[in-house]
C-alpha atoms as a PDB file:
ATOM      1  CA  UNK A   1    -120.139-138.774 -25.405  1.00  0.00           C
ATOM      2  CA  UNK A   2    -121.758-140.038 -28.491  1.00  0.00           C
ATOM      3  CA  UNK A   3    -121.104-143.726 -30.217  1.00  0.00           C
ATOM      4  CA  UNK A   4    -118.772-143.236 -33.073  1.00  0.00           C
ATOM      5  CA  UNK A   5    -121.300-144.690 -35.579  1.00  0.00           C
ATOM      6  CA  UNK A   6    -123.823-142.064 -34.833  1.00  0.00           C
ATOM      7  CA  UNK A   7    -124.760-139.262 -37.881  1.00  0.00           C
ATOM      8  CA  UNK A   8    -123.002-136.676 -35.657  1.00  0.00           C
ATOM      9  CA  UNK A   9    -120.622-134.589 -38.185  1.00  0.00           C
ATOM     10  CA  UNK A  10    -117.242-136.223 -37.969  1.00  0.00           C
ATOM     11  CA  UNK A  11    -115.889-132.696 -37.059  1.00  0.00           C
ATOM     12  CA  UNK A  12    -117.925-133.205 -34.101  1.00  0.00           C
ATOM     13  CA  UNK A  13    -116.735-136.014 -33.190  1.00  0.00           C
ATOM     14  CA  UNK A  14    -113.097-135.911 -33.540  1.00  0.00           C
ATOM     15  CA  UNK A  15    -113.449-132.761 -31.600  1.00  0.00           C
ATOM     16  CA  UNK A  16    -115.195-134.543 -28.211  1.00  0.00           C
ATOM     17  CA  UNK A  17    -111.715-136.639 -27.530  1.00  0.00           C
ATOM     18  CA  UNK A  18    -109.695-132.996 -27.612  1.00  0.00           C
ATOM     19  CA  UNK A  19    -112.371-130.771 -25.090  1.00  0.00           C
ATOM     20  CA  UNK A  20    -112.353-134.046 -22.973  1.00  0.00           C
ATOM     21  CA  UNK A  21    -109.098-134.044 -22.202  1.00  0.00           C
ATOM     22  CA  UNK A  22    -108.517-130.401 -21.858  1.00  0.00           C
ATOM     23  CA  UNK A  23    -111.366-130.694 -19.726  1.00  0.00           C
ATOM     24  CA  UNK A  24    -109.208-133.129 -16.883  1.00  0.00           C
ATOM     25  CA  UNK A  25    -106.121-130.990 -17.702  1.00  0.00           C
ATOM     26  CA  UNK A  26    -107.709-128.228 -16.299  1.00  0.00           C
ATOM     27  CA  UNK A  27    -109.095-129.903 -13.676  1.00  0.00           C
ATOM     28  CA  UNK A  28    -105.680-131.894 -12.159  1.00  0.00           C
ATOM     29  CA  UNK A  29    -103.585-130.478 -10.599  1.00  0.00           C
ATOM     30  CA  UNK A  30    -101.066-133.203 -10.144  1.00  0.00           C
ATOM     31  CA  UNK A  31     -99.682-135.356 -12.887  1.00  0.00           C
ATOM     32  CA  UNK A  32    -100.436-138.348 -11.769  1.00  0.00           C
ATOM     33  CA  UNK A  33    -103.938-137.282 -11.398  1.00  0.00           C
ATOM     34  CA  UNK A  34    -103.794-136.188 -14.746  1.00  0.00           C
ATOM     35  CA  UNK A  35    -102.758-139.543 -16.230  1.00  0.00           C
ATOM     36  CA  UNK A  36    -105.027-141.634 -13.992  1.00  0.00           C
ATOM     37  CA  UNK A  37    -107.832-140.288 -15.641  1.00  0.00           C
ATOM     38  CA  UNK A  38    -106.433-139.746 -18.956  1.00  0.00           C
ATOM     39  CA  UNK A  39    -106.637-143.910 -18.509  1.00  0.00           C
ATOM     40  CA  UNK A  40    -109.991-143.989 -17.741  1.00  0.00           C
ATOM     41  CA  UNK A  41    -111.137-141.693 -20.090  1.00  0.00           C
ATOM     42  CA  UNK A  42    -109.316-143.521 -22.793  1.00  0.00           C
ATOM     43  CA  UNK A  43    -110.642-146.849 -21.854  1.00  0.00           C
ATOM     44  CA  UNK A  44    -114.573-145.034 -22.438  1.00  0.00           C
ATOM     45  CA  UNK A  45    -113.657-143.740 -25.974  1.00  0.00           C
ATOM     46  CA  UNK A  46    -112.465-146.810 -26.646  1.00  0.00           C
ATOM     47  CA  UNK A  47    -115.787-148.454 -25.406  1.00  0.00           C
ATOM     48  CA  UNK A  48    -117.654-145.890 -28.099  1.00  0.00           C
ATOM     49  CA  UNK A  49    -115.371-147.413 -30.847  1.00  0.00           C
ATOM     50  CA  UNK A  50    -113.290-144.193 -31.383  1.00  0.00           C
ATOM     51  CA  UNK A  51    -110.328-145.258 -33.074  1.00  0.00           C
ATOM     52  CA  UNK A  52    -107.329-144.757 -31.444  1.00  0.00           C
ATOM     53  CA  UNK A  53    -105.306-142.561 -33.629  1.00  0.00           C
ATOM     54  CA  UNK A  54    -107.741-139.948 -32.697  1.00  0.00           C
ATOM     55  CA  UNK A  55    -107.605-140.846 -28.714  1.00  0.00           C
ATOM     56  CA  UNK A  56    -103.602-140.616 -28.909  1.00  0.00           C
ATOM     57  CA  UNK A  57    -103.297-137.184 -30.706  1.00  0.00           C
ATOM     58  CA  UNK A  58    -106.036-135.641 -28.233  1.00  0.00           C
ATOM     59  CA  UNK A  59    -103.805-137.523 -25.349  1.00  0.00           C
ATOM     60  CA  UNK A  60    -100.687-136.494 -26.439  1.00  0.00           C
ATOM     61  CA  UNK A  61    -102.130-133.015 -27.361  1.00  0.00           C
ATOM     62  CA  UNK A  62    -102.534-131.964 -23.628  1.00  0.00           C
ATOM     63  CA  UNK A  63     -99.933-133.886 -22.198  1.00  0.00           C
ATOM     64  CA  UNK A  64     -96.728-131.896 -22.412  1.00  0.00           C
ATOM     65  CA  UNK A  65     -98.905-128.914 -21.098  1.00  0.00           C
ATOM     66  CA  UNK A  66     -99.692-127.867 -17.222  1.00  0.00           C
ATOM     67  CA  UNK A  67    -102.858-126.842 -16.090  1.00  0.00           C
ATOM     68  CA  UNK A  68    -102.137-123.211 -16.129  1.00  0.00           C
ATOM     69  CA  UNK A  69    -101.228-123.159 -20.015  1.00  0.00           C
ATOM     70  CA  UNK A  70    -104.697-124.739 -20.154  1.00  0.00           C
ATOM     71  CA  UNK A  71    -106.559-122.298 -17.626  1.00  0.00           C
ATOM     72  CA  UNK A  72    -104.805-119.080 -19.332  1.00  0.00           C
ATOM     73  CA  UNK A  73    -104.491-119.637 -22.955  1.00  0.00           C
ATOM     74  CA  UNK A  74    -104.021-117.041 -24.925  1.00  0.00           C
ATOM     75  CA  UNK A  75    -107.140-116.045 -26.943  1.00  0.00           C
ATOM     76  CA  UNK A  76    -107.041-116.399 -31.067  1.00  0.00           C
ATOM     77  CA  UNK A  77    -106.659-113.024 -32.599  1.00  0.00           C
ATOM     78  CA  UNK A  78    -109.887-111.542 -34.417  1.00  0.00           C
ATOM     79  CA  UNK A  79    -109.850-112.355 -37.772  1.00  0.00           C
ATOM     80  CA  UNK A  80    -111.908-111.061 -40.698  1.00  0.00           C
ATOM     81  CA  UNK A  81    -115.748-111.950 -39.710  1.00  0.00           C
ATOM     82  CA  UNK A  82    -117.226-114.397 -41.812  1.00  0.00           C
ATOM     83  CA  UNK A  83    -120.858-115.046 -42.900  1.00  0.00           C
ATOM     84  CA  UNK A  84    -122.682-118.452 -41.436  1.00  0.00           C
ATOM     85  CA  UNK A  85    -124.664-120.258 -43.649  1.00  0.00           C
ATOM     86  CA  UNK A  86    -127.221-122.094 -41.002  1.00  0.00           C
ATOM     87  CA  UNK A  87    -128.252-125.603 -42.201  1.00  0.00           C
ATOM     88  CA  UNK A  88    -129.781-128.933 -40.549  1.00  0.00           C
ATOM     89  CA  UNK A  89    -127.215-131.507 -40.667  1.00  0.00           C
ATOM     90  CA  UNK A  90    -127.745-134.814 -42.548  1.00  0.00           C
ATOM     91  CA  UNK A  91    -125.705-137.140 -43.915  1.00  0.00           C
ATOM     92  CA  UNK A  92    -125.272-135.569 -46.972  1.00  0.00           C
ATOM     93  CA  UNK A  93    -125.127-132.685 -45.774  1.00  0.00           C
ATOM     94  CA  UNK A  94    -120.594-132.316 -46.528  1.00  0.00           C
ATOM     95  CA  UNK A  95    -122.200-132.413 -50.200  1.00  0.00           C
ATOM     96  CA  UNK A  96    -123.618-129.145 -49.792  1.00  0.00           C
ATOM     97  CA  UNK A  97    -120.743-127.822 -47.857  1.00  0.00           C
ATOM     98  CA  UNK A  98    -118.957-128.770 -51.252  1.00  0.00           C
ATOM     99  CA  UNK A  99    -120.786-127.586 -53.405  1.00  0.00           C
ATOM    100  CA  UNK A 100    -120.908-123.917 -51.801  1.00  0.00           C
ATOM    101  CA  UNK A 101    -117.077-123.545 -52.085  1.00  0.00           C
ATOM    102  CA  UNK A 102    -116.937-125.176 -55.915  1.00  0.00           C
ATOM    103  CA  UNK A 103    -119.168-122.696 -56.909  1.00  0.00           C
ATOM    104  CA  UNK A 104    -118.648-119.832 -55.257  1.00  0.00           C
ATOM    105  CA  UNK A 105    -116.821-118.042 -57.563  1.00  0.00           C
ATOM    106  CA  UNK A 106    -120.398-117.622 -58.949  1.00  0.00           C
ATOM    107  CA  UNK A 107    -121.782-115.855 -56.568  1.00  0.00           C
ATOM    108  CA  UNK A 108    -118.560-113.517 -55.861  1.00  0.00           C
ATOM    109  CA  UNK A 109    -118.326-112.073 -59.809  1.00  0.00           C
ATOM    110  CA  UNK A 110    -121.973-110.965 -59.326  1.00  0.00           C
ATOM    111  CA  UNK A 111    -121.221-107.327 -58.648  1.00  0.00           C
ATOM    112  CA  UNK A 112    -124.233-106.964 -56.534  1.00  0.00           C
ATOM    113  CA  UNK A 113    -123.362-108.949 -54.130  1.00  0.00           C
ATOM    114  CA  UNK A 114    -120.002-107.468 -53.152  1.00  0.00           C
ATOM    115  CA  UNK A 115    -121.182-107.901 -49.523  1.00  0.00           C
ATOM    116  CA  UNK A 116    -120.087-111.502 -49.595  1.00  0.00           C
ATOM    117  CA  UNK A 117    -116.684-111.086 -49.214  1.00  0.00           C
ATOM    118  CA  UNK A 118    -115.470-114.374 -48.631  1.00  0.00           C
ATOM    119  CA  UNK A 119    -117.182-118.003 -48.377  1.00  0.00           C
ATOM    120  CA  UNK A 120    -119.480-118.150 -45.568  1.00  0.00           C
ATOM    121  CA  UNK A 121    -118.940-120.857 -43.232  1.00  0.00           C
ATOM    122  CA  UNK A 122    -121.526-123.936 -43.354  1.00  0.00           C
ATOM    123  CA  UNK A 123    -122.608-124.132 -40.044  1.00  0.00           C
ATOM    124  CA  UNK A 124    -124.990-127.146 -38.843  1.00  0.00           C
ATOM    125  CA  UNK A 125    -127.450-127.258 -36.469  1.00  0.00           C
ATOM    126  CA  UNK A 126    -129.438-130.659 -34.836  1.00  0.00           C
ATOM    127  CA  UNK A 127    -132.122-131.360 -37.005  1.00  0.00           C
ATOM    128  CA  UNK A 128    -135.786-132.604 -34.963  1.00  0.00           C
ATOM    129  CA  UNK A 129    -134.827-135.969 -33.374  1.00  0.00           C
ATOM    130  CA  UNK A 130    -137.764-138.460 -31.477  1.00  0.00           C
ATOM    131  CA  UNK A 131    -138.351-136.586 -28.787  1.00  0.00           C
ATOM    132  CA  UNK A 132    -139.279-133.393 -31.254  1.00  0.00           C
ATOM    133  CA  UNK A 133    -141.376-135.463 -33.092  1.00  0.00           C
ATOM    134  CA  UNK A 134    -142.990-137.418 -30.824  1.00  0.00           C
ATOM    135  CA  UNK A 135    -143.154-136.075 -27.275  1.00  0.00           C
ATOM    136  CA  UNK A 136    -145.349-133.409 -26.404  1.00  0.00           C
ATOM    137  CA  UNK A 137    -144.042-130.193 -23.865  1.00  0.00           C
ATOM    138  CA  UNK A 138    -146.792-128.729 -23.400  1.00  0.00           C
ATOM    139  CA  UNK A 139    -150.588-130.268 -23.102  1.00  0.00           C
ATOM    140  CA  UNK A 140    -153.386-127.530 -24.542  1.00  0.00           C
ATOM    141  CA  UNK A 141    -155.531-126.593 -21.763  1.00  0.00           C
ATOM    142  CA  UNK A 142    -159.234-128.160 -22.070  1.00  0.00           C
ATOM    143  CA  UNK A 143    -162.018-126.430 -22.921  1.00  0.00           C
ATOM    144  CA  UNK A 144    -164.165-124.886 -20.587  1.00  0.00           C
ATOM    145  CA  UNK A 145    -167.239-124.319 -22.545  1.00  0.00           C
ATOM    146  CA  UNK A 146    -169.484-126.569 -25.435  1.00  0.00           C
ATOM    147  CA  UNK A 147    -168.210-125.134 -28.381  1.00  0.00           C
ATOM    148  CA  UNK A 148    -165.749-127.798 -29.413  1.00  0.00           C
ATOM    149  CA  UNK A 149    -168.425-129.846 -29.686  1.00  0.00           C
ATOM    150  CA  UNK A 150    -169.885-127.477 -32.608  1.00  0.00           C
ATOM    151  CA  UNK A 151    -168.870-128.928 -35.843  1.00  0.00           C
ATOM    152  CA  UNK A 152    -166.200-126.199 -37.559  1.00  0.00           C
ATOM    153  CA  UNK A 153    -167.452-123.840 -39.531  1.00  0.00           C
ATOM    154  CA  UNK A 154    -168.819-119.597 -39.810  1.00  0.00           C
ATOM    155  CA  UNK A 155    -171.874-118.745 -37.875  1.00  0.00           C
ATOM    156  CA  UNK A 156    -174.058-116.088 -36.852  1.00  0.00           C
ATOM    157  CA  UNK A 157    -173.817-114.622 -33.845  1.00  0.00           C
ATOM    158  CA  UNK A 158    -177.712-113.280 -34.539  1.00  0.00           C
ATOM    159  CA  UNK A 159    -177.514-110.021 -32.930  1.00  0.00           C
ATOM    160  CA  UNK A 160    -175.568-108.213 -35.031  1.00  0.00           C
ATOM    161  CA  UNK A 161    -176.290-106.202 -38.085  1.00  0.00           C
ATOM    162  CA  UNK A 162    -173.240-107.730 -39.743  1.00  0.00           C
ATOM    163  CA  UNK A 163    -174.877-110.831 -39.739  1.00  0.00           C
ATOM    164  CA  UNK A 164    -177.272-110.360 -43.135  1.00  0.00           C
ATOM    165  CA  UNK A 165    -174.193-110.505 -44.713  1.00  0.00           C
ATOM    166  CA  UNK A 166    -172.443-114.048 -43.763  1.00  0.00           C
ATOM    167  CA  UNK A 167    -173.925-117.303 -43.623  1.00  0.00           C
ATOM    168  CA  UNK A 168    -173.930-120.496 -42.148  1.00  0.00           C
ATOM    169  CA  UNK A 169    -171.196-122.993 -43.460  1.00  0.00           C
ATOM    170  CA  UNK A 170    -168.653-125.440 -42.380  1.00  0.00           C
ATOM    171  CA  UNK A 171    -167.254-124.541 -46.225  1.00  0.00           C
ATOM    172  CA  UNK A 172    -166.272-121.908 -48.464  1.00  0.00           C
ATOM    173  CA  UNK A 173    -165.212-122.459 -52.222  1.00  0.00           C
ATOM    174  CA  UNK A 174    -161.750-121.265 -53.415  1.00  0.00           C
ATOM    175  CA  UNK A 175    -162.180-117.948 -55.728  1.00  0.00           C
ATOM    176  CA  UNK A 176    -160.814-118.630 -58.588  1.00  0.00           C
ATOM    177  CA  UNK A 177    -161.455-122.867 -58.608  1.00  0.00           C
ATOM    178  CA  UNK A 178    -164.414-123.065 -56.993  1.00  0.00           C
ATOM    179  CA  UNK A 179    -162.733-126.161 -55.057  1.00  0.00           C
ATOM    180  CA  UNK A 180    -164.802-127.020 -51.478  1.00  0.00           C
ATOM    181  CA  UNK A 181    -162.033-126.057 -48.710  1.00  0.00           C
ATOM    182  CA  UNK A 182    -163.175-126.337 -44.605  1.00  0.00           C
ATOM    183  CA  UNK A 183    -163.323-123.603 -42.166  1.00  0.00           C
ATOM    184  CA  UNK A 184    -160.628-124.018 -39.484  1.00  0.00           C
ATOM    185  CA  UNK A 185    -162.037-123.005 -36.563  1.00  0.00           C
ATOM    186  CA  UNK A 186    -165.335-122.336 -34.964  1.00  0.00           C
ATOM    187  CA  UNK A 187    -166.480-118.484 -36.208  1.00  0.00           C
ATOM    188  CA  UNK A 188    -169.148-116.213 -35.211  1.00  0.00           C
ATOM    189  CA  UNK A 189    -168.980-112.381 -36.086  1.00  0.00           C
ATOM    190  CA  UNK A 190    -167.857-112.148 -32.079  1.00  0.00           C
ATOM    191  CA  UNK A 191    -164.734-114.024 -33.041  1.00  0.00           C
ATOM    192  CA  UNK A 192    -161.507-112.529 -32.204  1.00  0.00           C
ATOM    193  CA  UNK A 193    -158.252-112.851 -34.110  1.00  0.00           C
ATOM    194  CA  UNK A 194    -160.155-114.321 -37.376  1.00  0.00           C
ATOM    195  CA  UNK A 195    -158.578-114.321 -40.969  1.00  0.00           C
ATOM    196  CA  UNK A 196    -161.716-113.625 -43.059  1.00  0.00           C
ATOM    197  CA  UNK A 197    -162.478-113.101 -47.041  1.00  0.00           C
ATOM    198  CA  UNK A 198    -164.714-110.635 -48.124  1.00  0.00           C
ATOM    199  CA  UNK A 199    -166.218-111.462 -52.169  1.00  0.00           C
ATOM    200  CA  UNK A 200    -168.036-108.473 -54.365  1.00  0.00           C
ATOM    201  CA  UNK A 201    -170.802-109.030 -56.916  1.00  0.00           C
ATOM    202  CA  UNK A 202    -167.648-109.542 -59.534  1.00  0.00           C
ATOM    203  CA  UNK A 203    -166.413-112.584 -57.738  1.00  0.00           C
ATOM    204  CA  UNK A 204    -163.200-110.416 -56.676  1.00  0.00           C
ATOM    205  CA  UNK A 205    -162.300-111.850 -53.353  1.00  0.00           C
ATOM    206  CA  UNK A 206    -160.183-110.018 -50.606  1.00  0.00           C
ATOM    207  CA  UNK A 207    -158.392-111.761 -47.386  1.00  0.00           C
ATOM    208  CA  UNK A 208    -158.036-109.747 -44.413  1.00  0.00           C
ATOM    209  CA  UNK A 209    -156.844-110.423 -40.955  1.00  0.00           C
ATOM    210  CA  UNK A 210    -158.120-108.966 -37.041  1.00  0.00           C
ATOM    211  CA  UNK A 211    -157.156-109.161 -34.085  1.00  0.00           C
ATOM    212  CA  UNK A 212    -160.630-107.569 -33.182  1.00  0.00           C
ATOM    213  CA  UNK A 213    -164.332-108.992 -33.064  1.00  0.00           C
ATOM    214  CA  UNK A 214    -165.188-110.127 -36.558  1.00  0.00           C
ATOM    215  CA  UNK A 215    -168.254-107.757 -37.002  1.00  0.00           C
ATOM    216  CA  UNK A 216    -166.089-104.592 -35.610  1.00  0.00           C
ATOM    217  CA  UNK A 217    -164.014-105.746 -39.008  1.00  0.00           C
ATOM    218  CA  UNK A 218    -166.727-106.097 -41.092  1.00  0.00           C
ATOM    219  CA  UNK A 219    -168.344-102.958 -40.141  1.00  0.00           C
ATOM    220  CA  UNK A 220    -165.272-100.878 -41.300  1.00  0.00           C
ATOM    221  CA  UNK A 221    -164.952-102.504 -44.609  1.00  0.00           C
ATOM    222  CA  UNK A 222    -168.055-101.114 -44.775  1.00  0.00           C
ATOM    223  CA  UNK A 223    -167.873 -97.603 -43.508  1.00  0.00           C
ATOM    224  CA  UNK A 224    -164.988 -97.387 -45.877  1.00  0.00           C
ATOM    225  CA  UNK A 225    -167.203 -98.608 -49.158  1.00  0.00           C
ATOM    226  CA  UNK A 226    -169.560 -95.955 -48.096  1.00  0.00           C
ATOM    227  CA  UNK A 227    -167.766 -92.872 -47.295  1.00  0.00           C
ATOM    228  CA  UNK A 228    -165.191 -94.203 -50.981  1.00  0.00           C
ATOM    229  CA  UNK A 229    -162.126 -94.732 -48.822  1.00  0.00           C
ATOM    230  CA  UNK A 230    -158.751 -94.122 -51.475  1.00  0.00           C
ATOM    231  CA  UNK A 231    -156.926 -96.161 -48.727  1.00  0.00           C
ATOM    232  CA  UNK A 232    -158.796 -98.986 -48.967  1.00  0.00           C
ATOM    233  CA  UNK A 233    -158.123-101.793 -52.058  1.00  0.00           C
ATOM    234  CA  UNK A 234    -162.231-102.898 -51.057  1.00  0.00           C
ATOM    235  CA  UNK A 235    -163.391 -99.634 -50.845  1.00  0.00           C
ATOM    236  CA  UNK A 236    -161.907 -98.129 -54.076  1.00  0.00           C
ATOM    237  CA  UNK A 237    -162.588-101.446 -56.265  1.00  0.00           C
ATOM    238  CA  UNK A 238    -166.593-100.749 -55.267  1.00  0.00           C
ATOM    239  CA  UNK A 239    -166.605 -97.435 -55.993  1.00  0.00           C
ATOM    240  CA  UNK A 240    -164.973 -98.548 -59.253  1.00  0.00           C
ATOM    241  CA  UNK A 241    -167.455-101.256 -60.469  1.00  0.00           C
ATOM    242  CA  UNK A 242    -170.285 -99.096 -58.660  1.00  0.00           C
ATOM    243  CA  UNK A 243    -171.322-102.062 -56.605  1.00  0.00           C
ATOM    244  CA  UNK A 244    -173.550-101.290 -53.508  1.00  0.00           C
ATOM    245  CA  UNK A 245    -172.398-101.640 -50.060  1.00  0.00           C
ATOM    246  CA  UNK A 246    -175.211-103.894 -49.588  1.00  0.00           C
ATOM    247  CA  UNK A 247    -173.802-106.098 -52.271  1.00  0.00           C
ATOM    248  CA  UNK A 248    -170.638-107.065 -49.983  1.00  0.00           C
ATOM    249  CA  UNK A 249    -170.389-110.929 -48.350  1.00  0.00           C
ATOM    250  CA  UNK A 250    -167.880-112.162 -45.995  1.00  0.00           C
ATOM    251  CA  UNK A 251    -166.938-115.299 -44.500  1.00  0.00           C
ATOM    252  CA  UNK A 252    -164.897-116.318 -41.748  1.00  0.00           C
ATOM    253  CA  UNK A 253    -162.261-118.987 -42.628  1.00  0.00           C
ATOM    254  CA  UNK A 254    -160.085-119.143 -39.997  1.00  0.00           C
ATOM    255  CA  UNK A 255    -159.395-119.150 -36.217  1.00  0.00           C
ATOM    256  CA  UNK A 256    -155.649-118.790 -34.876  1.00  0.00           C
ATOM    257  CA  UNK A 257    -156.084-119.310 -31.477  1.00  0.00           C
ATOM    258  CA  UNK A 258    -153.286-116.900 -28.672  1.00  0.00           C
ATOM    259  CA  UNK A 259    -150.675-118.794 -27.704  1.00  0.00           C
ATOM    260  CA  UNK A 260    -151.146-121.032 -24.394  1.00  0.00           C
ATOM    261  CA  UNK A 261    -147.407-119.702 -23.422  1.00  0.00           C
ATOM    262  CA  UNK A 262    -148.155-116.219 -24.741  1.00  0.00           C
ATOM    263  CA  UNK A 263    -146.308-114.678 -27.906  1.00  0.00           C
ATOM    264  CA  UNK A 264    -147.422-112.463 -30.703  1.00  0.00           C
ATOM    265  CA  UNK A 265    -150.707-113.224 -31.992  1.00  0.00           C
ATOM    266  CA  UNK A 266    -150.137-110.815 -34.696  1.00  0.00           C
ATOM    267  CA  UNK A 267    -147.499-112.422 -36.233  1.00  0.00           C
ATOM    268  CA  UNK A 268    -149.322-114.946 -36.480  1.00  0.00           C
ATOM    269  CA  UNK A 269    -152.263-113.486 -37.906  1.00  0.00           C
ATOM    270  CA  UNK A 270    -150.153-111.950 -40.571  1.00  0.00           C
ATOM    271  CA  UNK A 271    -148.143-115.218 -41.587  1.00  0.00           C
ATOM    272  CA  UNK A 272    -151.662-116.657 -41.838  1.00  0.00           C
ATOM    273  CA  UNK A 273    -153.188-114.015 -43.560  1.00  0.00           C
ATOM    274  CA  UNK A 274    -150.333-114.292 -46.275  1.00  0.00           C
ATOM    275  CA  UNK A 275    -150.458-118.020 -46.585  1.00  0.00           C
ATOM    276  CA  UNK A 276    -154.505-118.016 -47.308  1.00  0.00           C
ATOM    277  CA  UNK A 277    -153.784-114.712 -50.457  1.00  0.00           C
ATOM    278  CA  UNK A 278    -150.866-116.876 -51.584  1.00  0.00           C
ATOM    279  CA  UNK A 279    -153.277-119.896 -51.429  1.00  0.00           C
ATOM    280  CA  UNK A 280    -156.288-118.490 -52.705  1.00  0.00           C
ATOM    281  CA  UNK A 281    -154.655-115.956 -55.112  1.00  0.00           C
ATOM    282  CA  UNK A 282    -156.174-112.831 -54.200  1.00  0.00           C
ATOM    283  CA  UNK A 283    -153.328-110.813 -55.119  1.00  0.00           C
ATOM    284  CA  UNK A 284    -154.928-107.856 -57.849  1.00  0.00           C
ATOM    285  CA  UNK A 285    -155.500-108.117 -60.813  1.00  0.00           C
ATOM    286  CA  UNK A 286    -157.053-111.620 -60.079  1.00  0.00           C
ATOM    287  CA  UNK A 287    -158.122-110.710 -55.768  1.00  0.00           C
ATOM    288  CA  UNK A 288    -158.212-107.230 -54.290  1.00  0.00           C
ATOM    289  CA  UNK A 289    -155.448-107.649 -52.112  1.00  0.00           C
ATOM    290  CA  UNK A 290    -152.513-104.969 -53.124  1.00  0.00           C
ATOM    291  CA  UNK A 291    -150.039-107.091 -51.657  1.00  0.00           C
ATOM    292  CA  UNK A 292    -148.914-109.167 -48.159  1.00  0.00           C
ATOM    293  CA  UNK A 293    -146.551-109.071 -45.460  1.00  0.00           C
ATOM    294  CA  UNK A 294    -143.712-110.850 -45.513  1.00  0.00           C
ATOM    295  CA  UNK A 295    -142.102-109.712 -42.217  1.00  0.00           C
ATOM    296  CA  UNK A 296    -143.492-111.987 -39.887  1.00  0.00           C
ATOM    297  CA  UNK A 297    -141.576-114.729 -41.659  1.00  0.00           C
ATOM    298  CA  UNK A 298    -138.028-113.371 -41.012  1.00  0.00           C
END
């Protein structure tokens, strides 16, 4: 039971006295039994400063029934079904609930959204509380090797061919800016599951994602530049400009590391891989990339 003074919605709370005391109905058998706790669990609400109008109607709710009416009631018929409109609750958050139905009328004259047949009903859901915030599930395992003790940054593996066309940097300059941002993540051209830019002579810059070795990446960027790939935005901007396929640079600029509890590393790949075009703005006609997935975000 929570303390009346709490940020719970009232809803919530006028709604605890009622399931509490269907709960003993159900339980007790005996009337007497009924009422003996019915007692007790009035004298608790009233420790959690509920106010006793509220007590007395859930009391007085459940006490001209037997347990059976409780056990077997009959279920509410299935109405019309309504949309939910999922929010975190705050204090304000009745504001917003009011604001939906004053306005609503809005929304329904807009014939293309006839799907929205009635309101949809605000429903509220906890918001982060300390422990969220503060207290830690699950502990990252320690690394087994040195390399968190390399500085962040792209690297070269130095046994690849890929490699004359990277370079060493904890850096790389935004495209269109030129502001300084850091490499996340430690990067060779062995690196799996790497969201990388590639740049042409022009100063066009593309941002791609794999879940593959860096240099496997690299080396079909340029395959495609060679052989004037029409599927690829890289590959069809070089044939374009004429730029040589020696003239291509690339640069690591990010790490997402799997899961420690397993999941899709793709997804997250691709919600990265969008956030560094939106970032960088690499979208054509100012980037090479045609456009980005927005999937992973639903």
């Amino acid at each position: 039971m929570c303390i009346i003074h709490t940020h719970h919605p009232v809803s919530l709370k006028k709604s605890l006295p009622i399931s509490q005391f269907n709960r003993i109905r159900r339980l007790c058998s005996r009337e007497e039994d009924f009422q003996t706790q019915a007692y007790d669990l009035e004298a608790r609400f009233k420790d959690r400063h509920y106010t006793l109008e509220w007590i007395t109607s859930a009391r007085k709710r459940f006490e001209g029934m037997s347990q059976m009416e409780c056990l077997y009631a009959p279920k509410r018929p299935n109405t019309e079904p309504r949309i939910n409109c999922i929010v975190q609750f705050s204090p304000v958050s009745h504001e917003f609930q009011s604001i939906i139905q004053q306005y609503w009328h809005i929304i329904a004259s807009d014939p293309s959204l006839t799907c929205f047949t009635s309101t949809p009903r605000v429903v509220f859901k906890r918001p982060p509380n300390l422990r969220n915030l503060l207290v830690r599930a699950h502990n990252p395992p320690q690394p087994e090797h040195f390399l968190h003790q390399i500085p962040q940054g792209n690297y070269k593996c130095g046994q690849c061919a890929q490699c004359n066309f990277t370079t060493k940097t904890k850096i790389f300059h935004h495209p269109l800016t030129g502001k300084p941002l850091h490499i996340k993540g430690v990067i060779t051209c062995n690196t799996n599951n790497v969201i990388y830019m590639l740049r042409c002579p022009c100063g066009l810059a593309y941002i791609g994602k794999t879940t593959r070795s860096l240099k496997t990446r690299i080396a079909e960027h340029r395959s495609n530049i060679r052989n004037h790939n029409d599927k690829s935005p890289v590959a069809i901007h070089f044939t374009a400009a004429s730029h040589n396929v020696s003239s291509l640079r690339y640069i690591g600029i990010e790490h997402v590391k799997s899961p420690s509890r397993g999941g899709d590393v793709n997804s997250l790949l691709l919600k990265r891989e969008a956030y560094w075009i939106y970032t960088l703005g690499t979208l054509f006609p100012k980037g090479l990339n045609e456009d980005f997935d927005l999937r992973p975000f639903l």
